[in-house]
N, C-alpha and C. Protein backbone atom coordinates (compact mmCIF):
# COMPACT_ATOMS: atom_id res chain seq x y z
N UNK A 1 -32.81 169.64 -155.95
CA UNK A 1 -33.08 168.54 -155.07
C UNK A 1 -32.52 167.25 -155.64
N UNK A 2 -31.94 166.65 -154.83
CA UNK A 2 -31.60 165.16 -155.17
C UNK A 2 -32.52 163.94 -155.33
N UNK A 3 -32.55 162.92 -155.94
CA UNK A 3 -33.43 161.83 -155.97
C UNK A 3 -33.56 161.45 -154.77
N UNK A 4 -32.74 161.40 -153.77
CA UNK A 4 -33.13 160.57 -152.42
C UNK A 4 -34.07 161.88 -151.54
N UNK A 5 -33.78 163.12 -151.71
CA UNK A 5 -34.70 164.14 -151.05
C UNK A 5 -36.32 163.98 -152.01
N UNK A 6 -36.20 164.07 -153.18
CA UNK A 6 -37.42 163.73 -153.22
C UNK A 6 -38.21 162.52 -153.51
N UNK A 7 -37.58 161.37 -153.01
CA UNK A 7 -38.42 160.24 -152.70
C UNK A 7 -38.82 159.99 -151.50
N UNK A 8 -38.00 161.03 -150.22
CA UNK A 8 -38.56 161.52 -149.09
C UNK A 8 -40.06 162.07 -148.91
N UNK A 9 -39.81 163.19 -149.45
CA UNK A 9 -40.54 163.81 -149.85
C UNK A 9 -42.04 163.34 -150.50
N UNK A 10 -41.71 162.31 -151.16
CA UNK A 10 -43.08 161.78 -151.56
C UNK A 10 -43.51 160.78 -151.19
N UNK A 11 -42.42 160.30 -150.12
CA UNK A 11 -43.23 159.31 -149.05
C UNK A 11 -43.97 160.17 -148.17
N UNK A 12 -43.20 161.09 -147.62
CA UNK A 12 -44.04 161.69 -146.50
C UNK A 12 -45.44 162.73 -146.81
N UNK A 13 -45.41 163.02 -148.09
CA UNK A 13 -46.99 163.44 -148.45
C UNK A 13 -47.62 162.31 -149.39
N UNK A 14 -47.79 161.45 -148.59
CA UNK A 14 -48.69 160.25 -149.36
C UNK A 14 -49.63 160.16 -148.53
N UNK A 15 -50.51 160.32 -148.35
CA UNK A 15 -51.63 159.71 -147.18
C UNK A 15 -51.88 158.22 -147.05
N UNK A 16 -51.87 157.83 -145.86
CA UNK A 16 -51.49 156.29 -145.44
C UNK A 16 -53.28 155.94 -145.35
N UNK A 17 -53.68 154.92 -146.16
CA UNK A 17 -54.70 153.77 -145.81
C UNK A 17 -54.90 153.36 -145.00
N UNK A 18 -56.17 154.03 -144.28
CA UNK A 18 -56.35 152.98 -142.97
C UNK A 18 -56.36 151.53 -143.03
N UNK A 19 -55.84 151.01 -141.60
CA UNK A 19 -56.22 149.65 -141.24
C UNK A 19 -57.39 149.56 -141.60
N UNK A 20 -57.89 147.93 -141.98
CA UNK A 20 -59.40 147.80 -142.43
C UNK A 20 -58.96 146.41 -141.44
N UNK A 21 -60.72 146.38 -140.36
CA UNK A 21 -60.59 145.24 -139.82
C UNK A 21 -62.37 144.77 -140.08
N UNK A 22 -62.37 143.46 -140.67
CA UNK A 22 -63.54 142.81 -141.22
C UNK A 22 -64.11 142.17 -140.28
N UNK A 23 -65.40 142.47 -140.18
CA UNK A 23 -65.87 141.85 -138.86
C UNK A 23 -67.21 141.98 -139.23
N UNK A 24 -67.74 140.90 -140.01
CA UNK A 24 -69.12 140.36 -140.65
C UNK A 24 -70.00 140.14 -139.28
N UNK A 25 -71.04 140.36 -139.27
CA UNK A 25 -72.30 139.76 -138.66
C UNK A 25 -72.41 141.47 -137.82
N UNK A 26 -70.92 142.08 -137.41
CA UNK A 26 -71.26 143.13 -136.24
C UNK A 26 -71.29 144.45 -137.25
N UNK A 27 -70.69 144.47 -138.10
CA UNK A 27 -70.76 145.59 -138.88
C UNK A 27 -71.83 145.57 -140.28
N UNK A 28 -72.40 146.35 -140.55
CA UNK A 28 -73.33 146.31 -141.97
C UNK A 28 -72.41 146.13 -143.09
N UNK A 29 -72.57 146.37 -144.77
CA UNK A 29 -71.91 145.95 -145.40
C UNK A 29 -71.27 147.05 -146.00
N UNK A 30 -71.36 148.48 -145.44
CA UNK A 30 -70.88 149.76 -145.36
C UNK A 30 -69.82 150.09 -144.43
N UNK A 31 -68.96 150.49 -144.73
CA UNK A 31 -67.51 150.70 -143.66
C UNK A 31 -68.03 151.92 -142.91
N UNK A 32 -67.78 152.02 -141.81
CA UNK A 32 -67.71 153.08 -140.53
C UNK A 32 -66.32 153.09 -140.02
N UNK A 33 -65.52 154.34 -139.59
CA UNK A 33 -64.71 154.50 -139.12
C UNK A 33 -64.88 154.45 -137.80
N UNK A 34 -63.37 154.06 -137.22
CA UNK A 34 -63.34 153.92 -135.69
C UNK A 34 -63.89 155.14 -134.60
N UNK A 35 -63.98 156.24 -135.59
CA UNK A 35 -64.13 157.95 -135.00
C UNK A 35 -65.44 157.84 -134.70
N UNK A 36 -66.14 157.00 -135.57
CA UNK A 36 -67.63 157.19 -135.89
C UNK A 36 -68.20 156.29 -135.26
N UNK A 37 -67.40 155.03 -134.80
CA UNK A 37 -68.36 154.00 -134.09
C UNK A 37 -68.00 154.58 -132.51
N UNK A 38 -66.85 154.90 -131.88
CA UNK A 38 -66.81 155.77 -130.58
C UNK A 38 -68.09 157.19 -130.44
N UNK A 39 -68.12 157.91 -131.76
CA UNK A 39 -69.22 158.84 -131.32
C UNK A 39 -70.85 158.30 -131.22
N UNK A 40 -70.89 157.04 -131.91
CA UNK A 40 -72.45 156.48 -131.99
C UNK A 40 -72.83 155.74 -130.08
N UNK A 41 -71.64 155.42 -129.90
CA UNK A 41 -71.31 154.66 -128.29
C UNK A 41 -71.62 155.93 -127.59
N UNK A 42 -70.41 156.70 -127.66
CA UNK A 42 -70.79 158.10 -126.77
C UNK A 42 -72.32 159.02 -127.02
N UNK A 43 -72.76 158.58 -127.73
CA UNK A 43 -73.88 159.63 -128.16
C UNK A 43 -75.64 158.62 -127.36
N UNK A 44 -75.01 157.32 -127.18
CA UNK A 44 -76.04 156.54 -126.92
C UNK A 44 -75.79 156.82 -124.95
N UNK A 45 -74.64 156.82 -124.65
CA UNK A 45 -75.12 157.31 -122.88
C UNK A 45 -74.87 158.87 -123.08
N UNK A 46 -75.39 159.50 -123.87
CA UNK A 46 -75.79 161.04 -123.73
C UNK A 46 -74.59 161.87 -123.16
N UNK A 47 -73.49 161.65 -124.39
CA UNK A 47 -71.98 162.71 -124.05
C UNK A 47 -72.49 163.46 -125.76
N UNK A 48 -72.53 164.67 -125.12
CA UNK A 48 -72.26 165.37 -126.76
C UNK A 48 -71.46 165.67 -126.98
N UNK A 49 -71.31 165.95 -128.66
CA UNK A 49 -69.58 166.00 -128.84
C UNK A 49 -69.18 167.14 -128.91
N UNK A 50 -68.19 167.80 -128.90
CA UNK A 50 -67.86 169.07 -129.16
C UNK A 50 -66.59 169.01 -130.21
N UNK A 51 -65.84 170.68 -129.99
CA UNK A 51 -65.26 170.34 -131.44
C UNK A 51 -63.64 169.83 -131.30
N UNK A 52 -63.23 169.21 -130.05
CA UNK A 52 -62.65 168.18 -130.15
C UNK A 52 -62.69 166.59 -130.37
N UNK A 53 -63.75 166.46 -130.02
CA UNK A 53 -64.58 165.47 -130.46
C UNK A 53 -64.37 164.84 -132.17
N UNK A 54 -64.84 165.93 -132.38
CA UNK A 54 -64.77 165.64 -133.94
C UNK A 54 -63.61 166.02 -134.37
N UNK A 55 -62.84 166.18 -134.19
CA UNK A 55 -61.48 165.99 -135.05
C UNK A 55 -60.71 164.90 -134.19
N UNK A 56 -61.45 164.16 -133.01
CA UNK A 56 -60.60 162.96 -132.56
C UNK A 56 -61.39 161.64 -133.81
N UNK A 57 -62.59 162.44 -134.11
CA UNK A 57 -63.18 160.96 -134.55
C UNK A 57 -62.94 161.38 -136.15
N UNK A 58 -62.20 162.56 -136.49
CA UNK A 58 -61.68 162.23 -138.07
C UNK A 58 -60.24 161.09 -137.96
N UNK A 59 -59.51 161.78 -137.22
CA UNK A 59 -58.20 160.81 -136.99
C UNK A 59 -58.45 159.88 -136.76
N UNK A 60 -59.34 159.35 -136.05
CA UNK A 60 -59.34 157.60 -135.93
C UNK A 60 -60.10 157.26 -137.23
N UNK A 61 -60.95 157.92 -137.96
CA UNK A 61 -61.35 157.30 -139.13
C UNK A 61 -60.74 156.83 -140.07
N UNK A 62 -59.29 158.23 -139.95
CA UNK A 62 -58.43 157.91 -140.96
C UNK A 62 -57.14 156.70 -140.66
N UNK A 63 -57.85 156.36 -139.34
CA UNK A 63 -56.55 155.54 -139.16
C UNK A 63 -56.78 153.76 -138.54
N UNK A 64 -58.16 153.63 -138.55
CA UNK A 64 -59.30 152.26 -138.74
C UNK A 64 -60.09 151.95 -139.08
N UNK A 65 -60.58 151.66 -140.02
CA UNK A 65 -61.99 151.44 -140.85
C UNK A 65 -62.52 149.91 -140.36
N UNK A 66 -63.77 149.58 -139.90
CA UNK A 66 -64.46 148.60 -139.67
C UNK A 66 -65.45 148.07 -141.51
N UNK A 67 -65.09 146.98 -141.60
CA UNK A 67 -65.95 146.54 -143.13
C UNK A 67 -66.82 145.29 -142.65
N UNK A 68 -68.30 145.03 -143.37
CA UNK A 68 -68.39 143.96 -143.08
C UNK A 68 -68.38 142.67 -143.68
N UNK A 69 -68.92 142.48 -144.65
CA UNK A 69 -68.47 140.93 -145.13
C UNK A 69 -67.46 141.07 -145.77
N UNK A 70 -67.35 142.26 -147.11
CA UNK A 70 -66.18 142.05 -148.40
C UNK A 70 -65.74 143.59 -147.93
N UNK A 71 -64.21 143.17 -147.57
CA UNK A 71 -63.11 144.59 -147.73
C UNK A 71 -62.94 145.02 -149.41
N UNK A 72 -63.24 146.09 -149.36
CA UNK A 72 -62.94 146.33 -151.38
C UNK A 72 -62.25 147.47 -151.08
């Protein structure tokens, strides 16, 4: 393998950091993912989830995190 194939390569198995969006007063001081605040919404007008469900609300976890006062 060449240096440019594997710096490919180890970009594309890096796992990407979710967006973090800070939003004090609405969120506690514990991060919830975006997967997880859609199933707490859906679960409050009585949709249960099934098992697409939950692998829509891993992907959005991994891909928005809500923080509330301090992002660390």
């Amino acid at each position: 393998m060449t240096d440019d194939t594997l710096q490919a390569t180890a970009s594309t198995t890096k796992e990407r950091q979710p967006h973090r969006v800070r939003l004090p007063g609405f969120v506690s001081d514990e991060n919830i993912g975006l997967g997880d605040a859609v199933t707490r919404a859906t679960a409050l007008f009585g949709i249960k989830p099934c098992g697409g469900c939950e692998r829509r609300a891993a992907v959005l976890n991994r891909w928005l995190v809500f923080s509330g006062r301090h992002s660390r």
